[in-house]
Protein backbone atom coordinates (compact mmCIF):
# COMPACT_ATOMS: atom_id res chain seq x y z
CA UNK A 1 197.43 132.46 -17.00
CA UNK A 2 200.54 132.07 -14.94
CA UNK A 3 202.50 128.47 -15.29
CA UNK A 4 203.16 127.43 -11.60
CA UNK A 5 205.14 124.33 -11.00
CA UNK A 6 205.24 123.04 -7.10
CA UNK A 7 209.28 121.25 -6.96
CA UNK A 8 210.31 118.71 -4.92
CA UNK A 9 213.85 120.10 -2.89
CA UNK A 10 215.84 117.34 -2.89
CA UNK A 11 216.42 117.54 0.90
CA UNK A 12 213.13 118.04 2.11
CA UNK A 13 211.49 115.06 -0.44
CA UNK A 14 214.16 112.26 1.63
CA UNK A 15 213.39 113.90 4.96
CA UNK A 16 209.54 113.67 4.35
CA UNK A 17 210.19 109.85 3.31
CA UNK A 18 208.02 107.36 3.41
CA UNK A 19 204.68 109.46 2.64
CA UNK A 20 207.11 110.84 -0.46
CA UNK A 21 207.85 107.75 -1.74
CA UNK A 22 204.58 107.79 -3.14
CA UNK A 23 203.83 111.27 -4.27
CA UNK A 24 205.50 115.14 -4.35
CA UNK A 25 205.80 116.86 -1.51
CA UNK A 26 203.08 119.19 -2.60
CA UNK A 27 200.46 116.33 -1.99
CA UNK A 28 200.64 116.19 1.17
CA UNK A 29 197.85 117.05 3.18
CA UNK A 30 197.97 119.56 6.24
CA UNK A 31 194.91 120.89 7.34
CA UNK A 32 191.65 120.30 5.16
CA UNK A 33 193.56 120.58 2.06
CA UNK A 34 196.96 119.24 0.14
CA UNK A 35 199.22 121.53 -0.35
CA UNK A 36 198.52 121.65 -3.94
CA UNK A 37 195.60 122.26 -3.47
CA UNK A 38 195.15 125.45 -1.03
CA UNK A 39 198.09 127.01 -3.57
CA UNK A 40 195.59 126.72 -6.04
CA UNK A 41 192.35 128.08 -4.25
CA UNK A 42 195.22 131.17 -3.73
CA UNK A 43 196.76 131.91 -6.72
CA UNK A 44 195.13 131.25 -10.49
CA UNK A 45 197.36 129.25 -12.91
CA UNK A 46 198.19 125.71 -14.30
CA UNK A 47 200.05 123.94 -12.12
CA UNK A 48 202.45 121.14 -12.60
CA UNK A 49 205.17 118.96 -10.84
CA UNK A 50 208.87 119.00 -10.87
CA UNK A 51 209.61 115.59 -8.77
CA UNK A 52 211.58 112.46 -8.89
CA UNK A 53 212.11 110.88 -12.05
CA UNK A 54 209.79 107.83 -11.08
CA UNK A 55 206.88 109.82 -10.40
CA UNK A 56 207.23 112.07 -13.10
CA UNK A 57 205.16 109.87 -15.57
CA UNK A 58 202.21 110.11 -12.61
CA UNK A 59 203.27 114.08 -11.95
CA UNK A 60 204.89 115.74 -14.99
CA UNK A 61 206.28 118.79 -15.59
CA UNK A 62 204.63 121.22 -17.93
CA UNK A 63 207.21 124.02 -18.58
CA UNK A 64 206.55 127.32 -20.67
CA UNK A 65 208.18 130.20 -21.55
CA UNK A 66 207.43 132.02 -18.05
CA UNK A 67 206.98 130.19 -15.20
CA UNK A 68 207.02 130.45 -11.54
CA UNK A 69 208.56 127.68 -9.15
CA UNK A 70 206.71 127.12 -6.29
CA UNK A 71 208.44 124.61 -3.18
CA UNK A 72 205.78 122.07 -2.63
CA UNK A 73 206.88 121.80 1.01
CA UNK A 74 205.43 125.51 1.60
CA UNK A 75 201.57 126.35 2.05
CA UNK A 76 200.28 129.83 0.94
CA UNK A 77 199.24 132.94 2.70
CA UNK A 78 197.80 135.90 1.06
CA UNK A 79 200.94 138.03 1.55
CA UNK A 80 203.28 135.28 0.34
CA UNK A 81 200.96 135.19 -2.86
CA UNK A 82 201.27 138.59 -3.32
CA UNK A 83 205.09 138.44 -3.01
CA UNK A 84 204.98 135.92 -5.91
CA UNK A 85 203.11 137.47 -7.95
CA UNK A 86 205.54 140.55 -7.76
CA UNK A 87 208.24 138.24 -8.82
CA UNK A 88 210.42 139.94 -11.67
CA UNK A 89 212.07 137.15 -14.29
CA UNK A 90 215.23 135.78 -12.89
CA UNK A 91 214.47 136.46 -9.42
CA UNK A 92 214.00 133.88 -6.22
CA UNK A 93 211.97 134.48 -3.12
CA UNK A 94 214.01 133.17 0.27
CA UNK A 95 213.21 132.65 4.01
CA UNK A 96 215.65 134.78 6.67
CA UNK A 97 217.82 131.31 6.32
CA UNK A 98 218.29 131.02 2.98
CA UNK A 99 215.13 128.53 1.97
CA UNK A 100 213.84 128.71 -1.30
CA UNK A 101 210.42 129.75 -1.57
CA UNK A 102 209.76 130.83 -5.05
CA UNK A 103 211.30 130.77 -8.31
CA UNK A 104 210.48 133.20 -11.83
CA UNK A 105 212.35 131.73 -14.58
CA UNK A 106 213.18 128.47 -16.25
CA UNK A 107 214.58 125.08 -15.00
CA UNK A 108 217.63 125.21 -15.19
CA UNK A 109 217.95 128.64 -13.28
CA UNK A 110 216.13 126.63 -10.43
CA UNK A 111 218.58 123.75 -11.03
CA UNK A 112 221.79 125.88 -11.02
CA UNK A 113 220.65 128.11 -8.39
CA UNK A 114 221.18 131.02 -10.93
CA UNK A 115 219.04 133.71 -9.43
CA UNK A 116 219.54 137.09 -11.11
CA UNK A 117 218.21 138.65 -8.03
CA UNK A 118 217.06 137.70 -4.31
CA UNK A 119 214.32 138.85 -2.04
CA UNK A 120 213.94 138.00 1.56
CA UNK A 121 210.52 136.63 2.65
CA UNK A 122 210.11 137.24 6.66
CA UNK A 123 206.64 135.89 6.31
CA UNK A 124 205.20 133.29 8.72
CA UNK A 125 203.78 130.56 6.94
CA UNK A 126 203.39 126.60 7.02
CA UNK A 127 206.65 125.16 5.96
CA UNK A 128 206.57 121.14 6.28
CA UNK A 129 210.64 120.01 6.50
CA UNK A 130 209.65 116.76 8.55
CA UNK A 131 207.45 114.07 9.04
CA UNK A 132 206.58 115.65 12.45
CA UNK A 133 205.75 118.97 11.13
CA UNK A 134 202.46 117.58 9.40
CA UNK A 135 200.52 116.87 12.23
CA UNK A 136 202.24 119.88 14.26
CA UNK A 137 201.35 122.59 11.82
CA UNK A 138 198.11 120.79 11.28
CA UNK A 139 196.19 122.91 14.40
CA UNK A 140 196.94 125.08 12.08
CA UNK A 141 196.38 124.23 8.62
CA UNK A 142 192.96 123.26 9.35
CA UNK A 143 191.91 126.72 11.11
CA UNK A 144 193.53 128.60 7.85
CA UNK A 145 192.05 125.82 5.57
CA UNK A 146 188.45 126.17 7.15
CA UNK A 147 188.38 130.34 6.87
CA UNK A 148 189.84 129.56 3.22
CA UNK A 149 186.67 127.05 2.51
CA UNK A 150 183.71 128.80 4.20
CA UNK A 151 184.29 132.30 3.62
CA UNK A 152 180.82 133.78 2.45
CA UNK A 153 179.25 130.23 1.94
CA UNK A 154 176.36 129.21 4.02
CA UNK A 155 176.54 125.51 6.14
CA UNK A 156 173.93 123.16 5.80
CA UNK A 157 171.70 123.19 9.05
CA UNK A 158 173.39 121.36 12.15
CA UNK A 159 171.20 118.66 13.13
CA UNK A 160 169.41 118.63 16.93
CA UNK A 161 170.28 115.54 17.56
CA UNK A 162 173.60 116.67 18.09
CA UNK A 163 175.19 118.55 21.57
CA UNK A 164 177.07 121.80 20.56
CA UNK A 165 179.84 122.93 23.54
CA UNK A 166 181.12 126.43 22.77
CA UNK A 167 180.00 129.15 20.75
CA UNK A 168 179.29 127.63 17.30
CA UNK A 169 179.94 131.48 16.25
CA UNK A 170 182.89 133.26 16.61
CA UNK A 171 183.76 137.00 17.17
CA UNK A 172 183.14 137.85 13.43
CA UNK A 173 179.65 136.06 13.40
CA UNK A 174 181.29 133.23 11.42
CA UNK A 175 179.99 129.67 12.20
CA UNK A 176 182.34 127.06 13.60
CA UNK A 177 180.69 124.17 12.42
CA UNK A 178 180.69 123.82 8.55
CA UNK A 179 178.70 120.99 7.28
CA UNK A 180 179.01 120.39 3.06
CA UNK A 181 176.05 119.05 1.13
CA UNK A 182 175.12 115.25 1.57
CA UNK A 183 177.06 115.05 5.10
CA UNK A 184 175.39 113.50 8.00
CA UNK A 185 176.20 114.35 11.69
CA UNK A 186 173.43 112.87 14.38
CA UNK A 187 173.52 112.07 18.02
CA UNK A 188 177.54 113.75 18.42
CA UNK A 189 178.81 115.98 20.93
CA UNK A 190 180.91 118.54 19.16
CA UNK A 191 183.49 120.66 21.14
CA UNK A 192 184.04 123.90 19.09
CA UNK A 193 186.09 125.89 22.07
CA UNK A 194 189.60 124.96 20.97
CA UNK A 195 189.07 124.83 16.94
CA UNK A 196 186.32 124.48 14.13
CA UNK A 197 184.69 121.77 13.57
CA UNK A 198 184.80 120.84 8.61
CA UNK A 199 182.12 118.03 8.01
CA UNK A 200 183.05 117.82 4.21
CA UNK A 201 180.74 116.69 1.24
CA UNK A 202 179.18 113.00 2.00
CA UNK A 203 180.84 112.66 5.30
CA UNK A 204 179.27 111.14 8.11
CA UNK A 205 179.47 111.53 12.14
CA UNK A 206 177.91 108.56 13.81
CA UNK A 207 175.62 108.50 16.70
CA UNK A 208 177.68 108.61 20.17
CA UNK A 209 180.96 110.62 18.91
CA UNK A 210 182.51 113.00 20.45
CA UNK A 211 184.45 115.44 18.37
CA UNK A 212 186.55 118.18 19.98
CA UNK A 213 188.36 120.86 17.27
CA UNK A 214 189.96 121.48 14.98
CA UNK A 215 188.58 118.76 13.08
CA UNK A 216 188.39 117.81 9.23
CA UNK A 217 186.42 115.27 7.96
CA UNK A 218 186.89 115.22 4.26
CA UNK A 219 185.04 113.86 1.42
CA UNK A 220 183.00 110.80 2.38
CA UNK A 221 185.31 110.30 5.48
CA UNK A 222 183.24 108.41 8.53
CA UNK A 223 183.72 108.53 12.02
CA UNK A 224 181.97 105.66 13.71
CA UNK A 225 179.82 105.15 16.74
CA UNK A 226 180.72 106.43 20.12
CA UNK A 227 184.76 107.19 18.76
CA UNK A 228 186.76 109.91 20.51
CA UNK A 229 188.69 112.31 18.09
CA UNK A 230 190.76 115.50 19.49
CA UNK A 231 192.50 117.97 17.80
CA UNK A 232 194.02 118.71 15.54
CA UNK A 233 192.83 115.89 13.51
CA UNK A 234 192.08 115.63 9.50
CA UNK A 235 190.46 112.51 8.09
CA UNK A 236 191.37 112.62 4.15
CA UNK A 237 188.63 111.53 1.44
CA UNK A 238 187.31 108.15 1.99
CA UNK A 239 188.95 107.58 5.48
CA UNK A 240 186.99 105.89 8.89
CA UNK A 241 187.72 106.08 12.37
CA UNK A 242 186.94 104.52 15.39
CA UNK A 243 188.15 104.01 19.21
CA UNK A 244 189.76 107.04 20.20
CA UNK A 245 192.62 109.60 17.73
CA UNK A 246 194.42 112.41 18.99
CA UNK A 247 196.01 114.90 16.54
CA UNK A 248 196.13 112.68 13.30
CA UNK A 249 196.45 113.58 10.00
CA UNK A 250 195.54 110.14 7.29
CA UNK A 251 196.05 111.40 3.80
CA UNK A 252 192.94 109.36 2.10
CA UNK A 253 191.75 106.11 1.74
CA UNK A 254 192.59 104.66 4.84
CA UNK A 255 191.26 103.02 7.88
CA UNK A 256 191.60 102.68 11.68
CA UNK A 257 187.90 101.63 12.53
CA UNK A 258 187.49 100.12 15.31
CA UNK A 259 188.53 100.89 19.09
CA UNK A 260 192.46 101.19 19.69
CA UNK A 261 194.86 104.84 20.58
CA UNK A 262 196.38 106.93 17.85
CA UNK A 263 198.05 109.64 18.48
CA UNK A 264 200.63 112.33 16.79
CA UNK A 265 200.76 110.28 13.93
CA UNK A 266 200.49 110.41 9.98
CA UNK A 267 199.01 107.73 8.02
CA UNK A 268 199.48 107.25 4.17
CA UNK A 269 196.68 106.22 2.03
CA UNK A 270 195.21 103.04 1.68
CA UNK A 271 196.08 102.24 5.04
CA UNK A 272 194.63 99.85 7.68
CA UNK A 273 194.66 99.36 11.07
CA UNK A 274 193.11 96.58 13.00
CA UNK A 275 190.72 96.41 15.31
CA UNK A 276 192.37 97.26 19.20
CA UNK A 277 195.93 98.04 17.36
CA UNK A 278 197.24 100.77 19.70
CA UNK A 279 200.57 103.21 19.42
CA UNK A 280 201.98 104.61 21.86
CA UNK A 281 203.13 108.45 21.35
CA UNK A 282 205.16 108.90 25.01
CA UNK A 283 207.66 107.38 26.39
CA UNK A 284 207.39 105.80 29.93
CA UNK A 285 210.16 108.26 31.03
CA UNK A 286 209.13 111.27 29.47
CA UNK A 287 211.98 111.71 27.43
CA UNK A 288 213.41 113.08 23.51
CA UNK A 289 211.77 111.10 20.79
CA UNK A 290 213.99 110.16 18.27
CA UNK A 291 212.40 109.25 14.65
CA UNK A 292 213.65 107.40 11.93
CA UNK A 293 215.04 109.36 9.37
CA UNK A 294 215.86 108.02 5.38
CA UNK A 295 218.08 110.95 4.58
CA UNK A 296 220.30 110.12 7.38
CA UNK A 297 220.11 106.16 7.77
CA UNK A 298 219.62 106.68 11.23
CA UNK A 299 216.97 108.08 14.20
CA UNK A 300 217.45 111.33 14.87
CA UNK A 301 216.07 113.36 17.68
CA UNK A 302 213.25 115.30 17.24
CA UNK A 303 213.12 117.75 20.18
CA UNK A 304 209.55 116.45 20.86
CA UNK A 305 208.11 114.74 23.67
CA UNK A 306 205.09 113.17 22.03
CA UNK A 307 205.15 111.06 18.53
CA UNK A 308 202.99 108.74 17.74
CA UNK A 309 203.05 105.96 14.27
CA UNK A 310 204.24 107.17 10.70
CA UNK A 311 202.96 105.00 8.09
CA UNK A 312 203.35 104.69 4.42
CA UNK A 313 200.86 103.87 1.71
CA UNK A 314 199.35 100.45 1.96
CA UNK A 315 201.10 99.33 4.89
CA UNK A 316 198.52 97.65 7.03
CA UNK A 317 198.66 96.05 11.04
CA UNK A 318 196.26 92.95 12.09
CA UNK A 319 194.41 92.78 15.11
CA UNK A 320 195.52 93.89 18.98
CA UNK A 321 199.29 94.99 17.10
CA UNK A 322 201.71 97.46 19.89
CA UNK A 323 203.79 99.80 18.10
CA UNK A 324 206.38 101.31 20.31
CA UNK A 325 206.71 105.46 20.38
CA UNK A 326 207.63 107.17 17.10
CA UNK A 327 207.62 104.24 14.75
CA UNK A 328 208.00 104.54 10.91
CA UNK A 329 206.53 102.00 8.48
CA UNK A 330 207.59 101.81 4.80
CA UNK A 331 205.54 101.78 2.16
CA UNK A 332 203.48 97.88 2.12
CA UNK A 333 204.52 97.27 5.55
CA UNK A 334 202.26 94.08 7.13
CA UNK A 335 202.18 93.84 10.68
CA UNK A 336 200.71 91.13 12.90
CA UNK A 337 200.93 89.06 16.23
CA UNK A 338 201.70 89.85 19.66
CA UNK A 339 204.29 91.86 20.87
CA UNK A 340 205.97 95.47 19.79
CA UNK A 341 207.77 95.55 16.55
CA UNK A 342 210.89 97.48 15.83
CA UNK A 343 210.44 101.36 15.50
CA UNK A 344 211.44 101.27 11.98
CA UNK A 345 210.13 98.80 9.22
CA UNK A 346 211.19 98.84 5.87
CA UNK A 347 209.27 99.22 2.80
CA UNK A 348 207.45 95.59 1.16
CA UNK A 349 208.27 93.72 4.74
CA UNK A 350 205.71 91.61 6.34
CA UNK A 351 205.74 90.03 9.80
CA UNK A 352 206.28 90.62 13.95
CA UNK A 353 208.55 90.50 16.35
CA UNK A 354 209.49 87.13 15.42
CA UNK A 355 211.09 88.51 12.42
CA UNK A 356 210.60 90.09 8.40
CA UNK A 357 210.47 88.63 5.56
CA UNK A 358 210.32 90.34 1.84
CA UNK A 359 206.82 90.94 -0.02
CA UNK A 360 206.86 89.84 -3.36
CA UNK A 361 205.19 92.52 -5.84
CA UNK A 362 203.07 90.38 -7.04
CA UNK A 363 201.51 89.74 -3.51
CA UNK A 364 202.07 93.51 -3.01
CA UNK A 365 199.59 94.36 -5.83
CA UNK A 366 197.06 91.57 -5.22
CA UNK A 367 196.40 92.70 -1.72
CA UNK A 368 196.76 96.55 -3.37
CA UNK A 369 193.79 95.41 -5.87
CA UNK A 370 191.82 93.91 -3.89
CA UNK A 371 191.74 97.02 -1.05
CA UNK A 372 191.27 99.44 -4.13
CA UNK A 373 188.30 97.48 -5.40
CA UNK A 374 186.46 97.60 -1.96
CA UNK A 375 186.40 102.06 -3.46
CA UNK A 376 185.19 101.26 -6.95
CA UNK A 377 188.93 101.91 -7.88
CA UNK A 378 191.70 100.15 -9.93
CA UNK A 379 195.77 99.89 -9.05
CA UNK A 380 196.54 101.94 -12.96
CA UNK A 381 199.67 100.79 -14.79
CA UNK A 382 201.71 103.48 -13.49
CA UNK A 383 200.93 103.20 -10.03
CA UNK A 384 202.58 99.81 -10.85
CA UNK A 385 205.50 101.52 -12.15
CA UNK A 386 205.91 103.48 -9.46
CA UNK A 387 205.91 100.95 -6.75
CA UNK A 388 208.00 99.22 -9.18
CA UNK A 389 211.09 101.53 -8.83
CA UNK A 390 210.08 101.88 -5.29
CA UNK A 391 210.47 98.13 -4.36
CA UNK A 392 214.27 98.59 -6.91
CA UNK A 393 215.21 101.06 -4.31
CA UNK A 394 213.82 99.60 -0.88
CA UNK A 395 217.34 98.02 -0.10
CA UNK A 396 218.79 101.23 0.14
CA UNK A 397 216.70 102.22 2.85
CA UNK A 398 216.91 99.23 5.17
């Protein structure tokens, strides 16, 4: 069985900051899926990490005496897998502009850049190089992801409680509305003319929504009573929504329940939002967004006219909080009061427009425990460690 081990460019990990503080590139969720995971629905092997130091004890790196290196910030496509799998030892698989795509060989080829041969890829696929492209490729990722999940499986029956708008079949006689074992979906509308609609396993649609596609629900995700929720919007494992979300990917874990706008935005895991906390993804004069970037210590522009909240894992806002157009929270960000923040917070702050002061770790990890427990679940040792190093660091990206 092939040895496949997703890597972390250097480049693209500081550009995807803050959801990469936390985890590789390759974790990421666009679509239904993580990366990781639709590579491995696509192409049989063992796969491993090649990240940051600090997260290698989490992620490690199993090398062998053939492997192929994968770059976590690109998703599969059958043609790409077949390219890899052609891959001769010593030789590296490239975009038209010079990206690296794949990798046969050892580490330290991949580290020196010591390619015995090159092939050029010209195939469209998913690449993810900023925080933007996640919920811009995620239209996207969730149509491939869907086809990927449901081909030749059979949905559990639809409810008629619910109001279908569209053609719940398309062209092919494929249903657009995929409902896993254990889910629940009563008394929604469900728009399928735009996009499919993925109810995944234990996930439930309360009464009064109205869903328009492309949609994922994940594992035991909820969306609550009467909520609004366009496309192209995933809801990771464990996640609940309410009020109204446009075009939001939340990696797991995390929470915007009750009424409040989100829109173009990417939430980390373990995540909350407060009750009427709204962001605003436009600007009242219709112009550039720039976004906080860590690579370059500074906002650059985007070339986009809507962009919405970023937020890292376990960064959390109270009750009624404004955030401004295109603004980035670190990792344990806590915002609260009146009033619109500044569009970039760094990591293990807490406060409002009246100013920031530094989380201690130790408060860091009670609050962390105490969220994790509400899920059965425990902060591990090494998730200590790693928001240990993270918390060394944070100064260097204020």
């Amino acid at each position: 069985m092939q040895n496949i081990i997703l890597f972390d460019a250097q480049e693209v990990r500081e550009n995807l900051l803050p959801m990469t503080f936390t985890r590789p590139v390759a974790d990421l969720r666009v679509g239904v899926l993580t990366i990781r995971e639709k590579w491995e629905r696509m192409l049989e092997g063992v796969y491993s990490y090649l990240t940051v130091d600090y997260l290698q004890e989490k992620y490690p790196m199993v090398e062998a005496a053939d492997n192929v290196f994968i770059a976590g910030n690109v998703c599969p496509t059958a043609n790409l897998v077949s390219k890899i799998k052609a891959l001769k030892d010593g030789e590296s698989l490239v975009t038209p502009l010079g990206d690296l795509i794949a990798y046969r060989g050892g580490v330290e080829g991949l580290n020196e850049c010591s390619f015995a041969s090159t092939v050029v890829c010209e195939e469209d696929c998913i690449m993810i190089k900023m925080l933007y492209d996640i919920f811009m490729e995620n239209h996207r990722g969730i149509v491939e992801d869907f086809a990927l999940l449901t081909r030749g499986r059979k949905s559990e029956p639809l409810s008629d409680t619910n109001t279908v708008i569209g053609n719940p079949v398309d062209a092919d006689g494929n249903s657009l509305i995929f409902i896993e074992e254990g889910a629940v979906v009563e008394g929604a509308m469900l728009n399928v003319k735009n996009g499919p609609i993925y109810v995944g396993r234990n996930a439930e649609v309360m009464e009064g929504s109205c869903l328009r596609g492309p949609i994922a629900l994940c594992e035991n995700a909820v969306i609550n009573m009467g909520a609004r929720v366009y496309g192209a919007t995933t809801l990771g494992p464990f996640c609940k929504v309410g009020g109204e979300v446009n075009n939001v990917v939340m990696m797991g874990y995390s929470n915007k329940a009750h009424d409040g706008f989100l829109g173009n935005a990417v939430i980390g895991e373990w995540c909350n939002i407060g009750g009427g906390s709204t962001a605003s993804n436009l600007k009242n004069d219709y112009t550039e967004i720039k976004l906080w970037n860590y690579l370059a210590h500074r906002f650059l522009r985007t070339g986009l006219q809507f962009c919405g909240l970023i937020m890292g894992d376990h960064s959390k806002s109270g009750i009624n909080c404004m955030f401004n157009t295109a603004t980035v929270l670190g990792v344990g960000v806590n915002i609260h009061g009146a009033g619109f923040p500044r569009n970039f917070v760094a990591s293990f702050s807490e406060g409002s427009v009246s100013g920031f002061t530094d989380v201690p770790l130790s408060k860091f990890f009670d609050i962390a425990r105490r969220m994790m427990a509400r899920r059965g679940l425990t902060l591990s040792e090494i998730d200590m460690r790693i928001f240990e190093s993270i918390h060394a660091f944070a100064e260097n990206y204020k």
